[in-house]
PDBML (XML) file of the C-alpha atoms, coordinates in Angstrom:
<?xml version="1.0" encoding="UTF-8" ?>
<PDBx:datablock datablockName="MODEL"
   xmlns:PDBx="http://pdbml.pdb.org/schema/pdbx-v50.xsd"
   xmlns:xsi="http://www.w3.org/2001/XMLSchema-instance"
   xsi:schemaLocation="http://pdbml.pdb.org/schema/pdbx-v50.xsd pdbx-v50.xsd">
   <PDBx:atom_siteCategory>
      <PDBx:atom_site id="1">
         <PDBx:B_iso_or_equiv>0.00</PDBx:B_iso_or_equiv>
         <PDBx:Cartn_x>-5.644</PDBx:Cartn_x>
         <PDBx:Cartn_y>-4.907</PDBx:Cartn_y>
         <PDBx:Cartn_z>5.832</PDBx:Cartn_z>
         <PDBx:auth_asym_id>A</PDBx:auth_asym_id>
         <PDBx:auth_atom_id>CA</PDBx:auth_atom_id>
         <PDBx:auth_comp_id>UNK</PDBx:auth_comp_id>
         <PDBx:auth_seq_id>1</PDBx:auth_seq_id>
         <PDBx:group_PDB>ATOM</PDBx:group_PDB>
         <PDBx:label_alt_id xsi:nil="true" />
         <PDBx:label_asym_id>A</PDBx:label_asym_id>
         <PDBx:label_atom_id>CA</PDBx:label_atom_id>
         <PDBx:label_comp_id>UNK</PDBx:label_comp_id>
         <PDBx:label_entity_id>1</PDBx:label_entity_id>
         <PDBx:label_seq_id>1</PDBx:label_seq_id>
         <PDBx:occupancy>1.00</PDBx:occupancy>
         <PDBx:pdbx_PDB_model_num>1</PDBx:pdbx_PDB_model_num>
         <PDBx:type_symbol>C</PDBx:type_symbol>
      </PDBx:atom_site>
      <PDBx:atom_site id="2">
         <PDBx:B_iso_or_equiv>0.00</PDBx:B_iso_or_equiv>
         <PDBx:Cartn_x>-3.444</PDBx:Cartn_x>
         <PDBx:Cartn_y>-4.426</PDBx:Cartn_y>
         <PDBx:Cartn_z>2.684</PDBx:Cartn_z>
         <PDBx:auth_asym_id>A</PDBx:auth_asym_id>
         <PDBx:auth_atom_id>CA</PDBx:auth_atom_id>
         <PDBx:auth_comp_id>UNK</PDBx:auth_comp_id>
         <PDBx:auth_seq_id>2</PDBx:auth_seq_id>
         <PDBx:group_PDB>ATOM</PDBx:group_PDB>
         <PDBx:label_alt_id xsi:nil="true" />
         <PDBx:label_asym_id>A</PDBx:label_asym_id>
         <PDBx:label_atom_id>CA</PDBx:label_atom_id>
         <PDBx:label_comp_id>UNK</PDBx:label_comp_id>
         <PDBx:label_entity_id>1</PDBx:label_entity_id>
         <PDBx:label_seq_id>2</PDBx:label_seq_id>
         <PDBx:occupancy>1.00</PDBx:occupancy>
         <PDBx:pdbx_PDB_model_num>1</PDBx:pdbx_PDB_model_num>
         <PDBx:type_symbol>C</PDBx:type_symbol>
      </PDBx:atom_site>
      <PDBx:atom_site id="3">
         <PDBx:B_iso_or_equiv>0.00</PDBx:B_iso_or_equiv>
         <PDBx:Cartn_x>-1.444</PDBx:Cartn_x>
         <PDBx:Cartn_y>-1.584</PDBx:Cartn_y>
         <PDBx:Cartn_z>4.360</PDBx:Cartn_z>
         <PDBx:auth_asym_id>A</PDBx:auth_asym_id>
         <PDBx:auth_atom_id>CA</PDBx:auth_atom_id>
         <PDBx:auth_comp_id>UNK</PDBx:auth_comp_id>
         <PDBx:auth_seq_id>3</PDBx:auth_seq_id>
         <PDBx:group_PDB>ATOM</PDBx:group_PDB>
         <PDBx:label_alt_id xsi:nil="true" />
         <PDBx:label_asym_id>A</PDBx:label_asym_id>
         <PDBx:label_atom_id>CA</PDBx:label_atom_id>
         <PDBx:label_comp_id>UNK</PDBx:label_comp_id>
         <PDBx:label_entity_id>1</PDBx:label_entity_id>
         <PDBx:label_seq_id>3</PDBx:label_seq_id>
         <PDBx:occupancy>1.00</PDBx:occupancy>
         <PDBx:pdbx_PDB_model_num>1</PDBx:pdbx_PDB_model_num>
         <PDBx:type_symbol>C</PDBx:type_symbol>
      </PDBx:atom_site>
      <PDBx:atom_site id="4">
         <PDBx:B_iso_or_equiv>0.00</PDBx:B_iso_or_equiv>
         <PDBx:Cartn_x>-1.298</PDBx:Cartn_x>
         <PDBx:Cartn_y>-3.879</PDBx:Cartn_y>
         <PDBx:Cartn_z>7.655</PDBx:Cartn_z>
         <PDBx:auth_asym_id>A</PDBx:auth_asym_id>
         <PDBx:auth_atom_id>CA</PDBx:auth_atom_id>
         <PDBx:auth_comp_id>UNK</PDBx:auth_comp_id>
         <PDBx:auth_seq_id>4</PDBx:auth_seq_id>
         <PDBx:group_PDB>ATOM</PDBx:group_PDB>
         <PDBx:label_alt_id xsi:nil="true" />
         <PDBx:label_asym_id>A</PDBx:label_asym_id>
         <PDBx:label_atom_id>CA</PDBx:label_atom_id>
         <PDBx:label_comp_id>UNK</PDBx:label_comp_id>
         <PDBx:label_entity_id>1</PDBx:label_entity_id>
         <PDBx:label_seq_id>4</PDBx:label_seq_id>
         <PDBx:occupancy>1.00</PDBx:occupancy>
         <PDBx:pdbx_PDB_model_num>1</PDBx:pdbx_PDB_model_num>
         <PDBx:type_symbol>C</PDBx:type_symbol>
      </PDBx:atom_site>
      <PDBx:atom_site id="5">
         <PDBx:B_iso_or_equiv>0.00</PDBx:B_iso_or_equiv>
         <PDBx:Cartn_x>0.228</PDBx:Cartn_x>
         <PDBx:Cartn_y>-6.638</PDBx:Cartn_y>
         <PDBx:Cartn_z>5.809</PDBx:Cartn_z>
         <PDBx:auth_asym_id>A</PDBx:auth_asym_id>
         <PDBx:auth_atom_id>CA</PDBx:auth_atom_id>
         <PDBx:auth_comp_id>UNK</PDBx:auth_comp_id>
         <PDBx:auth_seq_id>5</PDBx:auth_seq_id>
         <PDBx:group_PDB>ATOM</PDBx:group_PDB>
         <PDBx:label_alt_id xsi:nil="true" />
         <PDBx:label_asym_id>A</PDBx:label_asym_id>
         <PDBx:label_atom_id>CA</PDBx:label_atom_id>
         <PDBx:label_comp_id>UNK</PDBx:label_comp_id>
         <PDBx:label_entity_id>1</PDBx:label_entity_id>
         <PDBx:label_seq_id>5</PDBx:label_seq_id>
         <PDBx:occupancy>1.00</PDBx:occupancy>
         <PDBx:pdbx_PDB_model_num>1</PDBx:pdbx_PDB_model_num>
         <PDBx:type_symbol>C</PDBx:type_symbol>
      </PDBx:atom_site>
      <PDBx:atom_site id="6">
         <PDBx:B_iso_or_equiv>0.00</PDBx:B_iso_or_equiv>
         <PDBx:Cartn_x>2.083</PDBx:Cartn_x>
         <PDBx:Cartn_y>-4.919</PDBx:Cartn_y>
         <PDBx:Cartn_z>4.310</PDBx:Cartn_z>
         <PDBx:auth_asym_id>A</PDBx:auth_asym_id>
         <PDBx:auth_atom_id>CA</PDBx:auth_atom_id>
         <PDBx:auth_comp_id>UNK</PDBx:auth_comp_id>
         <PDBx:auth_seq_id>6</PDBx:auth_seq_id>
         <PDBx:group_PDB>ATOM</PDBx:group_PDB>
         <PDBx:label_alt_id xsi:nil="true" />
         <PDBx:label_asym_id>A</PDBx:label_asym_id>
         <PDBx:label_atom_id>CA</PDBx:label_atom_id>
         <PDBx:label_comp_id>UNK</PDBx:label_comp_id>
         <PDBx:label_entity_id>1</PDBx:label_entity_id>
         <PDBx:label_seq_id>6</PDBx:label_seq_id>
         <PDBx:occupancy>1.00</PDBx:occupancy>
         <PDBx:pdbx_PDB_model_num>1</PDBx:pdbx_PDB_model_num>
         <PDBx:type_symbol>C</PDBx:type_symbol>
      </PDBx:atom_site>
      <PDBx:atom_site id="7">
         <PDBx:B_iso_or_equiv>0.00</PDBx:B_iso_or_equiv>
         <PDBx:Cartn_x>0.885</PDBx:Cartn_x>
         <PDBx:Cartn_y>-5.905</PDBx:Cartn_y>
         <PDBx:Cartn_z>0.558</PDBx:Cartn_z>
         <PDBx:auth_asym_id>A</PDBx:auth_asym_id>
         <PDBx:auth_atom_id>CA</PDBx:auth_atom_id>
         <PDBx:auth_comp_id>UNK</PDBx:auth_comp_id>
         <PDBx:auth_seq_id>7</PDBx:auth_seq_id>
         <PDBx:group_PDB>ATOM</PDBx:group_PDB>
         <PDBx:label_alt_id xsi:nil="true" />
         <PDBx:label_asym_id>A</PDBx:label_asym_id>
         <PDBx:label_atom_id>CA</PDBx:label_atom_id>
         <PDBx:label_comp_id>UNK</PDBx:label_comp_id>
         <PDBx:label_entity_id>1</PDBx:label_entity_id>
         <PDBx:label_seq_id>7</PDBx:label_seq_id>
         <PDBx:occupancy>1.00</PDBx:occupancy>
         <PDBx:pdbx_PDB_model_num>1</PDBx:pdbx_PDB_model_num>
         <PDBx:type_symbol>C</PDBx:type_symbol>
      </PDBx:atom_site>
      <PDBx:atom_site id="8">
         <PDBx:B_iso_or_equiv>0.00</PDBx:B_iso_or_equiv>
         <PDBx:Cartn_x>0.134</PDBx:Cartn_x>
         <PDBx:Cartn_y>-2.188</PDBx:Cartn_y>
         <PDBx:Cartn_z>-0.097</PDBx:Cartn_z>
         <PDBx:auth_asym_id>A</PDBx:auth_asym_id>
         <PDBx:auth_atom_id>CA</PDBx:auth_atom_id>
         <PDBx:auth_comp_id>UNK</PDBx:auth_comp_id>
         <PDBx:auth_seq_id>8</PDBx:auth_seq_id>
         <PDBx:group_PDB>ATOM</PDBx:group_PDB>
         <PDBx:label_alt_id xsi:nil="true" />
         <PDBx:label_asym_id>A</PDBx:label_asym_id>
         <PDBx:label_atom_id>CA</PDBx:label_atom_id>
         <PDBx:label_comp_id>UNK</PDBx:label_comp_id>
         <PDBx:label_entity_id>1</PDBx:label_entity_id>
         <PDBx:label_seq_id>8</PDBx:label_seq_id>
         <PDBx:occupancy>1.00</PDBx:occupancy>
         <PDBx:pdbx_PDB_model_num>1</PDBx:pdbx_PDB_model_num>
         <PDBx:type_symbol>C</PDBx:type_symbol>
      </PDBx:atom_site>
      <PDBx:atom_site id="9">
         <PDBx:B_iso_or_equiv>0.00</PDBx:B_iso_or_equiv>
         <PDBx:Cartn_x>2.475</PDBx:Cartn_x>
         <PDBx:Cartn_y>0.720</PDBx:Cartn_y>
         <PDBx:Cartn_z>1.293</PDBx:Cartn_z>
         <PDBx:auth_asym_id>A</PDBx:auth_asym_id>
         <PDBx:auth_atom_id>CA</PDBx:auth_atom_id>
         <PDBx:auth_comp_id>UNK</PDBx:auth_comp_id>
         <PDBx:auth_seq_id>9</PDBx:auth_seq_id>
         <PDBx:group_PDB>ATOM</PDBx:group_PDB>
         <PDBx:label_alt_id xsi:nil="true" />
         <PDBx:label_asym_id>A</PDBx:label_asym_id>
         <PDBx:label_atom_id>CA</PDBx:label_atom_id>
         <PDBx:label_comp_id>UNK</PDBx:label_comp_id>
         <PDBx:label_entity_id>1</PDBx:label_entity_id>
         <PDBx:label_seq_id>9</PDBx:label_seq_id>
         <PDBx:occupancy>1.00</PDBx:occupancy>
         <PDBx:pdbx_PDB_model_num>1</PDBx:pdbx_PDB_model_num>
         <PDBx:type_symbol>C</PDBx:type_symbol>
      </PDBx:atom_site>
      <PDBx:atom_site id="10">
         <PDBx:B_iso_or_equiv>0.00</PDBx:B_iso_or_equiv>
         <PDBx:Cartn_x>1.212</PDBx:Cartn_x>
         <PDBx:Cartn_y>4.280</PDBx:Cartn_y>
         <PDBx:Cartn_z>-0.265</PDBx:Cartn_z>
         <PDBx:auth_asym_id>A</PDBx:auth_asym_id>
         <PDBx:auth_atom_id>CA</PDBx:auth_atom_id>
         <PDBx:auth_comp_id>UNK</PDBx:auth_comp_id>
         <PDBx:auth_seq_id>10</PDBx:auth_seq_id>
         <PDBx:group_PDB>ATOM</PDBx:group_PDB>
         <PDBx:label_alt_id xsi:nil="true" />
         <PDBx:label_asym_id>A</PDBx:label_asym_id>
         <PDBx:label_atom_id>CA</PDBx:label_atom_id>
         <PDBx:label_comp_id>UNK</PDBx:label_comp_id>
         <PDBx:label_entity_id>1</PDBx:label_entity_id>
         <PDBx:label_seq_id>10</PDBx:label_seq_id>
         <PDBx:occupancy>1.00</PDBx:occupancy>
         <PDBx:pdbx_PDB_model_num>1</PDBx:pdbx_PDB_model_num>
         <PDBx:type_symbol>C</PDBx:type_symbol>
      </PDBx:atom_site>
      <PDBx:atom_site id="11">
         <PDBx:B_iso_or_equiv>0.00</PDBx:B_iso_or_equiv>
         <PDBx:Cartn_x>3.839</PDBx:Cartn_x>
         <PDBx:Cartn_y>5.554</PDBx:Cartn_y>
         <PDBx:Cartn_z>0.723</PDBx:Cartn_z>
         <PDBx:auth_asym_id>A</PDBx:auth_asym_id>
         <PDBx:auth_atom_id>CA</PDBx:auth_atom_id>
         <PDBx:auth_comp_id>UNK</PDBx:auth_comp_id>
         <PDBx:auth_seq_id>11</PDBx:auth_seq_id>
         <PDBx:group_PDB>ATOM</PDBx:group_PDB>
         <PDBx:label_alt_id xsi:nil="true" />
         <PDBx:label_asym_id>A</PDBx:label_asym_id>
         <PDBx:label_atom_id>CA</PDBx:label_atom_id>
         <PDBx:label_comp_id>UNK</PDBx:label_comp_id>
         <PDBx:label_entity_id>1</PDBx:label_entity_id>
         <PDBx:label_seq_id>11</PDBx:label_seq_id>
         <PDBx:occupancy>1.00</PDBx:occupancy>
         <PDBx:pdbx_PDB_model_num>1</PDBx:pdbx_PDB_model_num>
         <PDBx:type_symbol>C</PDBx:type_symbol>
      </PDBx:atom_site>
      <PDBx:atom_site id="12">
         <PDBx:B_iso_or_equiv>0.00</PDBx:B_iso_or_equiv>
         <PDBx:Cartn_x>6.128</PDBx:Cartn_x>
         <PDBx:Cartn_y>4.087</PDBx:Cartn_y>
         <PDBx:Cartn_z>-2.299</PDBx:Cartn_z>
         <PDBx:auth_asym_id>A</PDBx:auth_asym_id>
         <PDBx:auth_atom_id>CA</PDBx:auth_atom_id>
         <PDBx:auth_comp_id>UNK</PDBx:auth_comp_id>
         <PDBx:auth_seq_id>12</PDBx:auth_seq_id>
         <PDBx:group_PDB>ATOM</PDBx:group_PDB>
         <PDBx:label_alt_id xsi:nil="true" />
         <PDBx:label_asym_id>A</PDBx:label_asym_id>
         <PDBx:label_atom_id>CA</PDBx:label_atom_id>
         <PDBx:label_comp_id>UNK</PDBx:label_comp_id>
         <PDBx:label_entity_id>1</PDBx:label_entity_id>
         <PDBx:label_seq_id>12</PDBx:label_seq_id>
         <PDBx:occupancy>1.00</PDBx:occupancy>
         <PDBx:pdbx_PDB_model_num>1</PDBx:pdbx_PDB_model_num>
         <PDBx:type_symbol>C</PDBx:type_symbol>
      </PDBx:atom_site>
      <PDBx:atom_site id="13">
         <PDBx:B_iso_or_equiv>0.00</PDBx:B_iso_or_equiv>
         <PDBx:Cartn_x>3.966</PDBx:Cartn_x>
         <PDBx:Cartn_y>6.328</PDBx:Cartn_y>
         <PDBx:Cartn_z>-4.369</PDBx:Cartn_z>
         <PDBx:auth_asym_id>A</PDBx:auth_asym_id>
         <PDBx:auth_atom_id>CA</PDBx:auth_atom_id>
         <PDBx:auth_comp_id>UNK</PDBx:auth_comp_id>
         <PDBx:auth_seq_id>13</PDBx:auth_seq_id>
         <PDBx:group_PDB>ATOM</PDBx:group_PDB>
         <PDBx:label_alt_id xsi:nil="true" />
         <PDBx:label_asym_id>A</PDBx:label_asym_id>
         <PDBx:label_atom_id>CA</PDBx:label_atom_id>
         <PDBx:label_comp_id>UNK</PDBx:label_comp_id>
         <PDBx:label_entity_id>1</PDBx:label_entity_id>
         <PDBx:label_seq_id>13</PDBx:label_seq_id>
         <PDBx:occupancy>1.00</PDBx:occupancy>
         <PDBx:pdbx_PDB_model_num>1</PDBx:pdbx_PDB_model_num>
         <PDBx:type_symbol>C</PDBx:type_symbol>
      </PDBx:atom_site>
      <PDBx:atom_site id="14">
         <PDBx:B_iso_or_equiv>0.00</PDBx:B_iso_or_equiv>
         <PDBx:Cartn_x>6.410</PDBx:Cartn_x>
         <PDBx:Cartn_y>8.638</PDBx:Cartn_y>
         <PDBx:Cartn_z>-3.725</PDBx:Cartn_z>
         <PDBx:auth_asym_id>A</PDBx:auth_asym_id>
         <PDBx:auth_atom_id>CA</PDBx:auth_atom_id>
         <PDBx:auth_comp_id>UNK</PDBx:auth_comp_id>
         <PDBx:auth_seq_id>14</PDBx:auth_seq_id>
         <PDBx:group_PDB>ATOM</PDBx:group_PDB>
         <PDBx:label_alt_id xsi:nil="true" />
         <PDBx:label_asym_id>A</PDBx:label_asym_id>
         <PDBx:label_atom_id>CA</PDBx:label_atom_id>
         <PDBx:label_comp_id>UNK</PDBx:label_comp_id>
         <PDBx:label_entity_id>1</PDBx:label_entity_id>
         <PDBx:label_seq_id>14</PDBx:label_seq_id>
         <PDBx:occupancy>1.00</PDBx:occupancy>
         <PDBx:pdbx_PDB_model_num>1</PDBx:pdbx_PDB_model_num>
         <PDBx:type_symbol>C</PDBx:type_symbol>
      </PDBx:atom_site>
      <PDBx:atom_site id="15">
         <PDBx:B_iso_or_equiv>0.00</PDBx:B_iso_or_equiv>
         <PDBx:Cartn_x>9.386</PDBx:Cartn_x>
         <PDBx:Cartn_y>7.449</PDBx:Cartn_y>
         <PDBx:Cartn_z>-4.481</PDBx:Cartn_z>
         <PDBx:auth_asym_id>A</PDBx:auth_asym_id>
         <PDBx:auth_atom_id>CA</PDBx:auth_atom_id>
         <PDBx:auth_comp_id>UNK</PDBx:auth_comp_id>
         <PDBx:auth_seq_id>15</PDBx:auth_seq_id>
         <PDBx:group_PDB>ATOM</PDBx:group_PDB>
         <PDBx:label_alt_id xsi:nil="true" />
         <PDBx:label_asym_id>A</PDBx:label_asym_id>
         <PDBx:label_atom_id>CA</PDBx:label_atom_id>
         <PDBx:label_comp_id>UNK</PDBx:label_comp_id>
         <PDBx:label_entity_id>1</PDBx:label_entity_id>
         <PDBx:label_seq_id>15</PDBx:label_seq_id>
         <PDBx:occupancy>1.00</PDBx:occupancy>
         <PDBx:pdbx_PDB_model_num>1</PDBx:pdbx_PDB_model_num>
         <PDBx:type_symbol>C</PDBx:type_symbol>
      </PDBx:atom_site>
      <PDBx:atom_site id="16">
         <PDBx:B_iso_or_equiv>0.00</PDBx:B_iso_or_equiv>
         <PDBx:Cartn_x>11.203</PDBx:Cartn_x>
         <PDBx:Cartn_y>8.233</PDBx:Cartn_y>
         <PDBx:Cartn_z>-7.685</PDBx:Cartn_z>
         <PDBx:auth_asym_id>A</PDBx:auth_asym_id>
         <PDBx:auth_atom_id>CA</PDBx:auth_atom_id>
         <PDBx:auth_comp_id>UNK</PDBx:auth_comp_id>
         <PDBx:auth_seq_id>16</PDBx:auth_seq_id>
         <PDBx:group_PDB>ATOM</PDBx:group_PDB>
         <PDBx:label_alt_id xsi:nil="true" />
         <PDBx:label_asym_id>A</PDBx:label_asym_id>
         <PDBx:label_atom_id>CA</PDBx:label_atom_id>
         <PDBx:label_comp_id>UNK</PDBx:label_comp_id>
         <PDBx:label_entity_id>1</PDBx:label_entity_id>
         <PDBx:label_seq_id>16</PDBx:label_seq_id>
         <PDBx:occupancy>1.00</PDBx:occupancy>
         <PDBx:pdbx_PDB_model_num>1</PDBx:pdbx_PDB_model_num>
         <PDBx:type_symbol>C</PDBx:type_symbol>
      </PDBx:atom_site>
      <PDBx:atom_site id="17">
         <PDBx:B_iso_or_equiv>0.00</PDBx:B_iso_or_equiv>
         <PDBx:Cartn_x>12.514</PDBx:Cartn_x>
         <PDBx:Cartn_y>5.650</PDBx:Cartn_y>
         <PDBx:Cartn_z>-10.271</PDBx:Cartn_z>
         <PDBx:auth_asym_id>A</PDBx:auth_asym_id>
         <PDBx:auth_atom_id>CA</PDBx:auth_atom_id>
         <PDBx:auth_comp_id>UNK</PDBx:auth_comp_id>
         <PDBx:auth_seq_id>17</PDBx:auth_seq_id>
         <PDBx:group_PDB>ATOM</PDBx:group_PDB>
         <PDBx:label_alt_id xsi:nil="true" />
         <PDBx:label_asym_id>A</PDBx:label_asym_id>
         <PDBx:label_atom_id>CA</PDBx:label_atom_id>
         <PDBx:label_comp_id>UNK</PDBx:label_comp_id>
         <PDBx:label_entity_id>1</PDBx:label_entity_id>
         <PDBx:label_seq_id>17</PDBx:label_seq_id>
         <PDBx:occupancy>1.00</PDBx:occupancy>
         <PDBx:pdbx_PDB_model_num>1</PDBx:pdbx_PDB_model_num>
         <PDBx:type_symbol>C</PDBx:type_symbol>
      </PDBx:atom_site>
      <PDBx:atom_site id="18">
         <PDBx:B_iso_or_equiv>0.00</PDBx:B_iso_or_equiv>
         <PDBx:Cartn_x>15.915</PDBx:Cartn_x>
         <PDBx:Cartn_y>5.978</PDBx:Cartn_y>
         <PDBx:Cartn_z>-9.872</PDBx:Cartn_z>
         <PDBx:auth_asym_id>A</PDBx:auth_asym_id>
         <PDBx:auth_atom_id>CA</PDBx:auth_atom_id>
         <PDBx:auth_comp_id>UNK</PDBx:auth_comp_id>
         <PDBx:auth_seq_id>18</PDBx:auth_seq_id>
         <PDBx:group_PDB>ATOM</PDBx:group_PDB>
         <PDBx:label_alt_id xsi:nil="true" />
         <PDBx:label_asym_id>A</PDBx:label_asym_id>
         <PDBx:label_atom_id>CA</PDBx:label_atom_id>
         <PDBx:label_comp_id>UNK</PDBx:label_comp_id>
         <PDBx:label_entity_id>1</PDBx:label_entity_id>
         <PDBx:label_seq_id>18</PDBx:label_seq_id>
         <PDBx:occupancy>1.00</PDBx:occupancy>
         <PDBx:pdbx_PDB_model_num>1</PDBx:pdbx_PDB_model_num>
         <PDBx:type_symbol>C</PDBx:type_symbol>
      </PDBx:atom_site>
      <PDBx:atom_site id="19">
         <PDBx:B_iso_or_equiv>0.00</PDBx:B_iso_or_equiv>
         <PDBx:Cartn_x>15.496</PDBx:Cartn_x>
         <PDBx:Cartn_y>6.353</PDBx:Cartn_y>
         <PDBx:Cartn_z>-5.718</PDBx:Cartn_z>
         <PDBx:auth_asym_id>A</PDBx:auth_asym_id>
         <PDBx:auth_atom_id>CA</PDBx:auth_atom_id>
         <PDBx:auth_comp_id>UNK</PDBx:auth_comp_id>
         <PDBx:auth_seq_id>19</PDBx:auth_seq_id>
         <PDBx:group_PDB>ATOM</PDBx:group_PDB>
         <PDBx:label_alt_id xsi:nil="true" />
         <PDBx:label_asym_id>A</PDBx:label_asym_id>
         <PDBx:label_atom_id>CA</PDBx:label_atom_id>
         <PDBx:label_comp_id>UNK</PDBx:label_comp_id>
         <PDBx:label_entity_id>1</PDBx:label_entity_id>
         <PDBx:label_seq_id>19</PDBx:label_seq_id>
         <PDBx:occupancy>1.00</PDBx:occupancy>
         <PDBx:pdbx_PDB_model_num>1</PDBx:pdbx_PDB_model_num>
         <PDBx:type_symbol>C</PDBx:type_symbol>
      </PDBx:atom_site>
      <PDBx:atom_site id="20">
         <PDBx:B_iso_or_equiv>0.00</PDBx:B_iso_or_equiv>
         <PDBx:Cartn_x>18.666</PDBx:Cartn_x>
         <PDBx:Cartn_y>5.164</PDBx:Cartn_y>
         <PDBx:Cartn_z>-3.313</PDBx:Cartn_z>
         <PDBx:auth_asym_id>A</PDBx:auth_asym_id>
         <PDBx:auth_atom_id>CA</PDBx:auth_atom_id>
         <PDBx:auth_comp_id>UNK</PDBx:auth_comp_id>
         <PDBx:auth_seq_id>20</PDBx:auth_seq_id>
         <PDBx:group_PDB>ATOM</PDBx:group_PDB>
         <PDBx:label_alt_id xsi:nil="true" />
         <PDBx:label_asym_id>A</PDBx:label_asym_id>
         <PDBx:label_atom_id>CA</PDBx:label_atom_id>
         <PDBx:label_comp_id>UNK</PDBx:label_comp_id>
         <PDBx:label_entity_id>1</PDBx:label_entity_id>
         <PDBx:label_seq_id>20</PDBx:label_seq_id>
         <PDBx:occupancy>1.00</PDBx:occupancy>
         <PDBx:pdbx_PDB_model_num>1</PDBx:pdbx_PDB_model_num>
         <PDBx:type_symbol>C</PDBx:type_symbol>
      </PDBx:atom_site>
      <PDBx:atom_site id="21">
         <PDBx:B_iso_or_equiv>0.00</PDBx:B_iso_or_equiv>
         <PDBx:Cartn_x>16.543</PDBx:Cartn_x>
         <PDBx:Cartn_y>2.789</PDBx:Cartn_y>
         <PDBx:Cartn_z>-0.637</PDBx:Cartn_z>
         <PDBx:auth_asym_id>A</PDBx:auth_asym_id>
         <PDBx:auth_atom_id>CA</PDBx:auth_atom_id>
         <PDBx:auth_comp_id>UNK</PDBx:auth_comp_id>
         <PDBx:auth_seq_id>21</PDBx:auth_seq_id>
         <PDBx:group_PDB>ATOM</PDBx:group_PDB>
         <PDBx:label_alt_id xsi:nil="true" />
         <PDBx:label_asym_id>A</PDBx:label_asym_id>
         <PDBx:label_atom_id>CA</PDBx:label_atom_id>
         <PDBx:label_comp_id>UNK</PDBx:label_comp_id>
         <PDBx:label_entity_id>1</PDBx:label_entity_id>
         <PDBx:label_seq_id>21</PDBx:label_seq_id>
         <PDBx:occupancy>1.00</PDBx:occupancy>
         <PDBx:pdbx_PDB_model_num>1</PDBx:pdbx_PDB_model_num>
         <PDBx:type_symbol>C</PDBx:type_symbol>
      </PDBx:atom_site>
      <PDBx:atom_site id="22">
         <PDBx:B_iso_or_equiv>0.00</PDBx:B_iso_or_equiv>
         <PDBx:Cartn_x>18.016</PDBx:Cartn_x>
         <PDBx:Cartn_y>0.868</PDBx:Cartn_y>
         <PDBx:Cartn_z>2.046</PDBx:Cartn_z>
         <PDBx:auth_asym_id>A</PDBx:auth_asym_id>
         <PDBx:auth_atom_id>CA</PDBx:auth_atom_id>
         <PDBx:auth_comp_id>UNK</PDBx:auth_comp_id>
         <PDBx:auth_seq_id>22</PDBx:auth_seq_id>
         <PDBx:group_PDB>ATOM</PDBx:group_PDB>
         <PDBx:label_alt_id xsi:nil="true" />
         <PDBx:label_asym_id>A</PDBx:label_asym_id>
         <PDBx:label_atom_id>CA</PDBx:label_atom_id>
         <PDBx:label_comp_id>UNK</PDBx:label_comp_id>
         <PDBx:label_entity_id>1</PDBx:label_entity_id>
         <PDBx:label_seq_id>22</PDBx:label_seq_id>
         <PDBx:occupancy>1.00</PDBx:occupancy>
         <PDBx:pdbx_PDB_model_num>1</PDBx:pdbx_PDB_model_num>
         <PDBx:type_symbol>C</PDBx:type_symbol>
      </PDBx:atom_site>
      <PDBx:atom_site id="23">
         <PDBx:B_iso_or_equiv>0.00</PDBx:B_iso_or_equiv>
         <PDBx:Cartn_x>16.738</PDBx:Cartn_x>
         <PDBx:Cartn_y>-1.203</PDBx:Cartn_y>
         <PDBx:Cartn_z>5.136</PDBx:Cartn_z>
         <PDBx:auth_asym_id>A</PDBx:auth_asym_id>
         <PDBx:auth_atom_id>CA</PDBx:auth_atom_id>
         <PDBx:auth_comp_id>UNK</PDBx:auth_comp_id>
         <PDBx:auth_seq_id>23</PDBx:auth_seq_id>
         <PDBx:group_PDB>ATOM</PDBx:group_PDB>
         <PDBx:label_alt_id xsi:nil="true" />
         <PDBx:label_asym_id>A</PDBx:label_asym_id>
         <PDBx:label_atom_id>CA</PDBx:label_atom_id>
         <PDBx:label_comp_id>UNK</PDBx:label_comp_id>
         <PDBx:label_entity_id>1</PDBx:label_entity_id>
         <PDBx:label_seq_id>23</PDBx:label_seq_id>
         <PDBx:occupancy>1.00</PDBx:occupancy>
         <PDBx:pdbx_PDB_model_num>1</PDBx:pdbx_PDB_model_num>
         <PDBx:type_symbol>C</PDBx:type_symbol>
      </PDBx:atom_site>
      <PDBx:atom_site id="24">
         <PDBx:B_iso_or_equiv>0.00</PDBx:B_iso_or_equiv>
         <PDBx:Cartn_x>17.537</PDBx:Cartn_x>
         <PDBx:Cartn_y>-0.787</PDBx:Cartn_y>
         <PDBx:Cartn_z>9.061</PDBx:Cartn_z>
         <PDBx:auth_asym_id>A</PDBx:auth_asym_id>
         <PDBx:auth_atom_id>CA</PDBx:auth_atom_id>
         <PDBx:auth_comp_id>UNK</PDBx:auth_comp_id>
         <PDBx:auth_seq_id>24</PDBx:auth_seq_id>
         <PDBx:group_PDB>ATOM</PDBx:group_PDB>
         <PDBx:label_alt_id xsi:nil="true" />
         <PDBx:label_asym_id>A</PDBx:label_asym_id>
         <PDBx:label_atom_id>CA</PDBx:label_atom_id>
         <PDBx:label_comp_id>UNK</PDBx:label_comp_id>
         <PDBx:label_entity_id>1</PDBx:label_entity_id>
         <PDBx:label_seq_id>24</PDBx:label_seq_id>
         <PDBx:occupancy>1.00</PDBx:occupancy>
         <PDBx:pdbx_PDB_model_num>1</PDBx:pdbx_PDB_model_num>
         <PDBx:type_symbol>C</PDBx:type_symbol>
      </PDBx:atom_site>
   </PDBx:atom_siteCategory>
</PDBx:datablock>
């Protein structure tokens, strides 16, 4: 449910601090 909703994406555990992130 969290990952569904989007209140929980693992997947940010693997970004680093200082990452460049954008948005399509």
């Amino acid at each position: 449910y969290l990952i569904y909703t989007g209140l929980f994406i693992p997947n940010k555990l693997f970004l680093p601090r200082d990452a460049i992130i954008g948005c399509d």
